[in-house]
N, C-alpha and C. Protein backbone atom coordinates (compact mmCIF):
# COMPACT_ATOMS: atom_id res chain seq x y z
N UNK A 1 34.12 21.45 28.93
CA UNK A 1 33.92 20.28 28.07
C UNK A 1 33.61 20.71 26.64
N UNK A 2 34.03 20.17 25.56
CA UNK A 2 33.53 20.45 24.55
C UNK A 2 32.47 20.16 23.88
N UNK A 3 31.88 21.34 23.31
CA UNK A 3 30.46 21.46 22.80
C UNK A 3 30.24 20.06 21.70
N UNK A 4 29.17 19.27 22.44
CA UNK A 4 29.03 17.72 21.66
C UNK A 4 27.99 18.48 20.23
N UNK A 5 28.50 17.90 19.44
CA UNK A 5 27.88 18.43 17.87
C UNK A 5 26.57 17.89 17.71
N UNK A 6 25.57 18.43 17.53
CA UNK A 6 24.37 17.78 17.14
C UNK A 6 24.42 17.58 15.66
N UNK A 7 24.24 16.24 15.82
CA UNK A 7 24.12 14.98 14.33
C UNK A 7 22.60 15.08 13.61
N UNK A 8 22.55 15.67 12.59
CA UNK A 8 21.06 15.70 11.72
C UNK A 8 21.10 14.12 11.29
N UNK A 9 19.59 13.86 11.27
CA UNK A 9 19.00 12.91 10.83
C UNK A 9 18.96 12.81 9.56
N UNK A 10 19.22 11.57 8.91
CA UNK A 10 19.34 11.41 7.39
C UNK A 10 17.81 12.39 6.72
N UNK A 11 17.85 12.54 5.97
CA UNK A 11 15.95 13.04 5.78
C UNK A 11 15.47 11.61 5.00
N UNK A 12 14.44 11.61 5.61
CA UNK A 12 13.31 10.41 4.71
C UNK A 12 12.37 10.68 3.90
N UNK A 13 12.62 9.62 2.86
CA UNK A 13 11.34 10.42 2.00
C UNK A 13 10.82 8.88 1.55
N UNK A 14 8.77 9.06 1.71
CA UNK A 14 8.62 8.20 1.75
C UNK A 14 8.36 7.01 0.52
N UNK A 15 7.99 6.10 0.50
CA UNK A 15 7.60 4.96 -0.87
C UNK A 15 6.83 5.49 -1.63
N UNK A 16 7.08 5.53 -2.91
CA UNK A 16 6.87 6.12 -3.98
C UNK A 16 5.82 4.99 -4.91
N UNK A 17 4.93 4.77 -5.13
CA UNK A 17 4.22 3.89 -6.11
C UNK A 17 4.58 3.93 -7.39
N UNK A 18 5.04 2.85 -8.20
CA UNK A 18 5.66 3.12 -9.21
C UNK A 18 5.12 1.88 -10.76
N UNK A 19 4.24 0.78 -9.94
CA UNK A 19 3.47 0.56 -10.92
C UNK A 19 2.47 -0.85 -9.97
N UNK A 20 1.06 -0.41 -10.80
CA UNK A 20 -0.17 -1.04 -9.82
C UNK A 20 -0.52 -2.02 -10.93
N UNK A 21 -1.37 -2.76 -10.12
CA UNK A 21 -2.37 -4.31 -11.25
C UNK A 21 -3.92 -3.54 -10.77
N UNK A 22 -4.15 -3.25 -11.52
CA UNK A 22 -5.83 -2.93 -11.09
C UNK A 22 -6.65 -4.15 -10.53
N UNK A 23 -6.86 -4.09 -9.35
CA UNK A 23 -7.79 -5.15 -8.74
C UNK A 23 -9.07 -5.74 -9.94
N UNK A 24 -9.15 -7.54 -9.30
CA UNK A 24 -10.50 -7.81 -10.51
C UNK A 24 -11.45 -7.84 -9.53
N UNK A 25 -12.52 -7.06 -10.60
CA UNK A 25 -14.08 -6.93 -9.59
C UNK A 25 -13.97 -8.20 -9.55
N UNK A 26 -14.59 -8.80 -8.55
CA UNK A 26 -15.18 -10.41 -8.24
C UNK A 26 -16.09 -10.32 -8.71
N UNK A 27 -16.58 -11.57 -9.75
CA UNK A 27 -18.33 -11.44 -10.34
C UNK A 27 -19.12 -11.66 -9.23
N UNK A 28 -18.97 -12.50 -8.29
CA UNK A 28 -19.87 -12.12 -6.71
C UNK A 28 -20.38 -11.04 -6.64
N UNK A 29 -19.56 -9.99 -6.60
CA UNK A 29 -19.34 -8.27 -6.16
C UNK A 29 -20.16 -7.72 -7.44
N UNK A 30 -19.91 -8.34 -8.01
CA UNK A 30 -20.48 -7.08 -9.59
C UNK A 30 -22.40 -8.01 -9.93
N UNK A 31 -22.35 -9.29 -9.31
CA UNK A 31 -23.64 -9.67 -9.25
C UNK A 31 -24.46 -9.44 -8.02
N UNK A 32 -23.92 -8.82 -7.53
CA UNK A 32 -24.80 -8.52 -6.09
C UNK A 32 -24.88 -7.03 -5.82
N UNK A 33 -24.24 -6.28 -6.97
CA UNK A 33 -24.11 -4.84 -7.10
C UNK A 33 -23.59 -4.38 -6.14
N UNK A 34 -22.29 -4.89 -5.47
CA UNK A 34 -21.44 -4.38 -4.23
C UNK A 34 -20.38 -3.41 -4.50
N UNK A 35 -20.22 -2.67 -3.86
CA UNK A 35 -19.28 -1.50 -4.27
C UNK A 35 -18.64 -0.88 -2.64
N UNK A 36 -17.65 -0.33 -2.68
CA UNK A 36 -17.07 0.15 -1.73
C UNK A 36 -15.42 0.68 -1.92
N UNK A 37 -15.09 0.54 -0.48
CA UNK A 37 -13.42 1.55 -0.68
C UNK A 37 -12.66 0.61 0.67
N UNK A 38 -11.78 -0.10 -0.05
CA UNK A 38 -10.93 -1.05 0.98
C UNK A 38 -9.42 0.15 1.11
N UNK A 39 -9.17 0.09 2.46
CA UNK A 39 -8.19 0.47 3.11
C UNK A 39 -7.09 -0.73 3.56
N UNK A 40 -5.75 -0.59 2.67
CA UNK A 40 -4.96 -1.97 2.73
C UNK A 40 -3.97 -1.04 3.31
N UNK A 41 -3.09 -1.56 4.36
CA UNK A 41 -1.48 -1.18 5.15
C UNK A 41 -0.85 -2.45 4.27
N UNK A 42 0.56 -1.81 3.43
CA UNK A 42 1.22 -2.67 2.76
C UNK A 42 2.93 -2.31 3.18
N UNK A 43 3.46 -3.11 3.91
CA UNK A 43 4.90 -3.30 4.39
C UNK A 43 5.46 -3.16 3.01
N UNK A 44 6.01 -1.82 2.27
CA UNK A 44 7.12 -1.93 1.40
C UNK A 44 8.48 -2.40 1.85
N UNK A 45 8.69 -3.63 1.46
CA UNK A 45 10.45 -3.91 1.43
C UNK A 45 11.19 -2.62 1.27
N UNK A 46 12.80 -2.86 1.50
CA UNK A 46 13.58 -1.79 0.46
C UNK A 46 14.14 -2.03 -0.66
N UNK A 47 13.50 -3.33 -1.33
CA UNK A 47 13.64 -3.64 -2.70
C UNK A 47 12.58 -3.34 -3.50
N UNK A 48 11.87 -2.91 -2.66
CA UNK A 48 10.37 -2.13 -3.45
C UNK A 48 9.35 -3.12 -3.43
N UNK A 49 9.37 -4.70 -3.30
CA UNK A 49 8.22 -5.24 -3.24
C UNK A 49 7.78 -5.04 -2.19
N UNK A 50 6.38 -5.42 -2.14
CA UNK A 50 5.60 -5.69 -1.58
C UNK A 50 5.54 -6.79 -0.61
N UNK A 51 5.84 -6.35 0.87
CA UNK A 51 5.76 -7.95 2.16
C UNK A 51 4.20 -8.05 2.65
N UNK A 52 3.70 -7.86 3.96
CA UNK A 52 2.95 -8.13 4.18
C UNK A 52 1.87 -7.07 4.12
N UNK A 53 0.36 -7.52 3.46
CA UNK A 53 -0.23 -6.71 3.39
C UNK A 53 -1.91 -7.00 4.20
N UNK A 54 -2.30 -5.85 4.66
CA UNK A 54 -3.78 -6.33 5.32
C UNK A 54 -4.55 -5.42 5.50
N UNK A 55 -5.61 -5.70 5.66
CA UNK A 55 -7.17 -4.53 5.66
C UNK A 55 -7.13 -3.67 6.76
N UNK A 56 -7.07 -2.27 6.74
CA UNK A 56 -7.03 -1.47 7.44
C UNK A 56 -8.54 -0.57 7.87
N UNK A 57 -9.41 -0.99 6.39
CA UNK A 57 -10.28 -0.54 6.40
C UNK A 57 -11.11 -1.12 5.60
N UNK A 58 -11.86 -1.92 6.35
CA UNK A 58 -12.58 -2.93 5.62
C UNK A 58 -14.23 -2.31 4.36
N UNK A 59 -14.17 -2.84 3.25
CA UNK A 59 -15.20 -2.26 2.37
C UNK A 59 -16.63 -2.86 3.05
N UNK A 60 -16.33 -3.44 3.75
CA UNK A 60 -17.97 -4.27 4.28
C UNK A 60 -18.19 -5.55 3.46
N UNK A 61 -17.55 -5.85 2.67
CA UNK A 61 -17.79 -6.88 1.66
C UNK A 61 -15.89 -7.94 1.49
N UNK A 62 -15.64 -9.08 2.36
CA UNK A 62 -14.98 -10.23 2.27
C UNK A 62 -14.39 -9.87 0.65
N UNK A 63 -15.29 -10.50 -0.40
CA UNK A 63 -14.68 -10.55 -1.73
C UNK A 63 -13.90 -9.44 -1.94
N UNK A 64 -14.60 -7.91 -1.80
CA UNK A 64 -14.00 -6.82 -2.36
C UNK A 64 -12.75 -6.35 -1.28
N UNK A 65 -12.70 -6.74 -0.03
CA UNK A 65 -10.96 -6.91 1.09
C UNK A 65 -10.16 -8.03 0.08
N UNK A 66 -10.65 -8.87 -0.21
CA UNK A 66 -9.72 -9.79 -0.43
C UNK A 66 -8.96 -9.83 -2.01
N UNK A 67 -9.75 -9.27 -3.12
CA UNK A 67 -9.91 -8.76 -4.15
C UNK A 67 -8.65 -7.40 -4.38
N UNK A 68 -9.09 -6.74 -3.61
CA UNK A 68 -7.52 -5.34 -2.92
C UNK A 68 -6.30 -5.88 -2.50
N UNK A 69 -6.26 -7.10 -1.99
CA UNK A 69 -5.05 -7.43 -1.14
C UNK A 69 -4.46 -7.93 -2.12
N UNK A 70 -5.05 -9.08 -2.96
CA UNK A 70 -4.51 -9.64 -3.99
C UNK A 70 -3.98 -8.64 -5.12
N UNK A 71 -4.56 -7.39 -5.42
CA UNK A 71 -4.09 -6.33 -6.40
C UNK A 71 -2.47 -5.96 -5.60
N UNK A 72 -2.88 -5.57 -4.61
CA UNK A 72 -1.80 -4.91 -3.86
C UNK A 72 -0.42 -5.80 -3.23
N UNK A 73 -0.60 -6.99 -3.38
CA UNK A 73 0.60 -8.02 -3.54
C UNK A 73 1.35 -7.56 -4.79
N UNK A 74 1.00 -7.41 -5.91
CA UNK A 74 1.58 -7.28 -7.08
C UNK A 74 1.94 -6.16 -7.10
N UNK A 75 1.67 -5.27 -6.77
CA UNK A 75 2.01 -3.83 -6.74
C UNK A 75 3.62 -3.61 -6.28
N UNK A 76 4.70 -2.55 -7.17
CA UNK A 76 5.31 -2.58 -7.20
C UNK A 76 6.32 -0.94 -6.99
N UNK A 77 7.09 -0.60 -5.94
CA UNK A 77 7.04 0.53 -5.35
C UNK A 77 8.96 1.05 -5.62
N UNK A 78 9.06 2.30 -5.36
CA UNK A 78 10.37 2.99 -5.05
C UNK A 78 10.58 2.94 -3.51
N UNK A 79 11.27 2.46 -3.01
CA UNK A 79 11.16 2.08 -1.89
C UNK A 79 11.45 3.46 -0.92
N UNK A 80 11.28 3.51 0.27
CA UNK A 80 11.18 4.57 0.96
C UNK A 80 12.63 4.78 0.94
N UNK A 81 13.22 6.15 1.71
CA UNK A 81 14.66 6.19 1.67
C UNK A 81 14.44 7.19 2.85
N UNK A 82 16.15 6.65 3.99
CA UNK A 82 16.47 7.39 5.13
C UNK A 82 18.20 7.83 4.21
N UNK A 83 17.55 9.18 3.79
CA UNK A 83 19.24 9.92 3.17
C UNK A 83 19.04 9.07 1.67
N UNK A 84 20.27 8.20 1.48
CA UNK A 84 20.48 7.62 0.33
C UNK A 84 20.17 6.11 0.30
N UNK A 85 19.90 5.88 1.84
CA UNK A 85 19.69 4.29 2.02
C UNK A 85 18.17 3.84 1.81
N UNK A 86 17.92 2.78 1.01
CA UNK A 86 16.92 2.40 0.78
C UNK A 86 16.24 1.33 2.46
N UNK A 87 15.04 1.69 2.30
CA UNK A 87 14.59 0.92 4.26
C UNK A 87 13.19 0.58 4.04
N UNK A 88 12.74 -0.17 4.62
CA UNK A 88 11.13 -0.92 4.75
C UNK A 88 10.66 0.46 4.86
N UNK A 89 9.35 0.46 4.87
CA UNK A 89 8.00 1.22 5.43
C UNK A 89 6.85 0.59 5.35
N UNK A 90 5.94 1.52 6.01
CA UNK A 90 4.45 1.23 5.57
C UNK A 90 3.62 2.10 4.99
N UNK A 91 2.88 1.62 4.05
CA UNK A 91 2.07 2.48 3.41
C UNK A 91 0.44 2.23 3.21
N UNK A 92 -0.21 2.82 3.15
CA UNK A 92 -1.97 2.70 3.46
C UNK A 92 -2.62 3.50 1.76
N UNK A 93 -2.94 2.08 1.13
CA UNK A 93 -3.61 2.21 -0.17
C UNK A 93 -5.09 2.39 -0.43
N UNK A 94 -5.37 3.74 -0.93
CA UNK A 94 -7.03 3.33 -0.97
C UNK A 94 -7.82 2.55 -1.89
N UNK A 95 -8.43 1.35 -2.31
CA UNK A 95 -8.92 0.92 -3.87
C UNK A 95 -10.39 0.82 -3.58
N UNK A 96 -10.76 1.69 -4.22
CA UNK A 96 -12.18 1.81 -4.63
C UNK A 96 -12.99 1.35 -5.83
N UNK A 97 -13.86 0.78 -5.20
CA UNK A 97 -14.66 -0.71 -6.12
C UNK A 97 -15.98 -0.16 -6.67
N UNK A 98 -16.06 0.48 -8.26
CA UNK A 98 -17.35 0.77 -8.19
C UNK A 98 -17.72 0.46 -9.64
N UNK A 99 -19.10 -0.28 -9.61
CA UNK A 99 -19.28 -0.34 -10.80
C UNK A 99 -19.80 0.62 -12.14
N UNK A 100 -19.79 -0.03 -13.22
CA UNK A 100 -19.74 1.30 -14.03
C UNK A 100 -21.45 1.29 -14.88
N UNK A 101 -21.99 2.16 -14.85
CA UNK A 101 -23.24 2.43 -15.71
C UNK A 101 -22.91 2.07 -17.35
């Protein structure tokens, strides 16, 4: 029988960040002296926006999760690529909330 050819996999390379909205402290957050580090999973399209996004790692603080998600809607990416084809992924953003002296 003839030797069946093994087919390489396109290579992938993943979503590239290519321009962010800096999250707004919530005055809640900045009057209650809250600070932390939200962990968001954000579904890059392969048009580079941004689909669905959600807390992966919650800061302990509602305002400052919800505050990240809303930054990270706007956020705007190179989309992942299998070879030359542009394809969804997921990606895990860290935004860290701290106030300044």
């Amino acid at each position: 029988p003839p030797k069946e050819e093994k087919r390489e996999e396109p290579r992938f390379t993943p979503a590239r960040l290519v321009h962010t909205v800096k999250p707004e402290y919530p005055p809640a957050a900045v009057a209650g002296d809250r600070v932390g580090v939200v962990v968001v999973r954000a579904m890059v399209r392969a048009d580079g926006s941004c689909g669905d996004v959600e807390v992966a790692q919650s800061s302990g603080s509602r305002v400052l999760d919800n505050a990240a998600l809303k930054a990270v809607r706007k956020w705007r990416w190179e989309p992942a690529r299998r070879g030359e084809e542009p394809v969804a992924s997921t990606v895990r953003c860290r935004i860290r909330f701290e106030l300044e002296e």
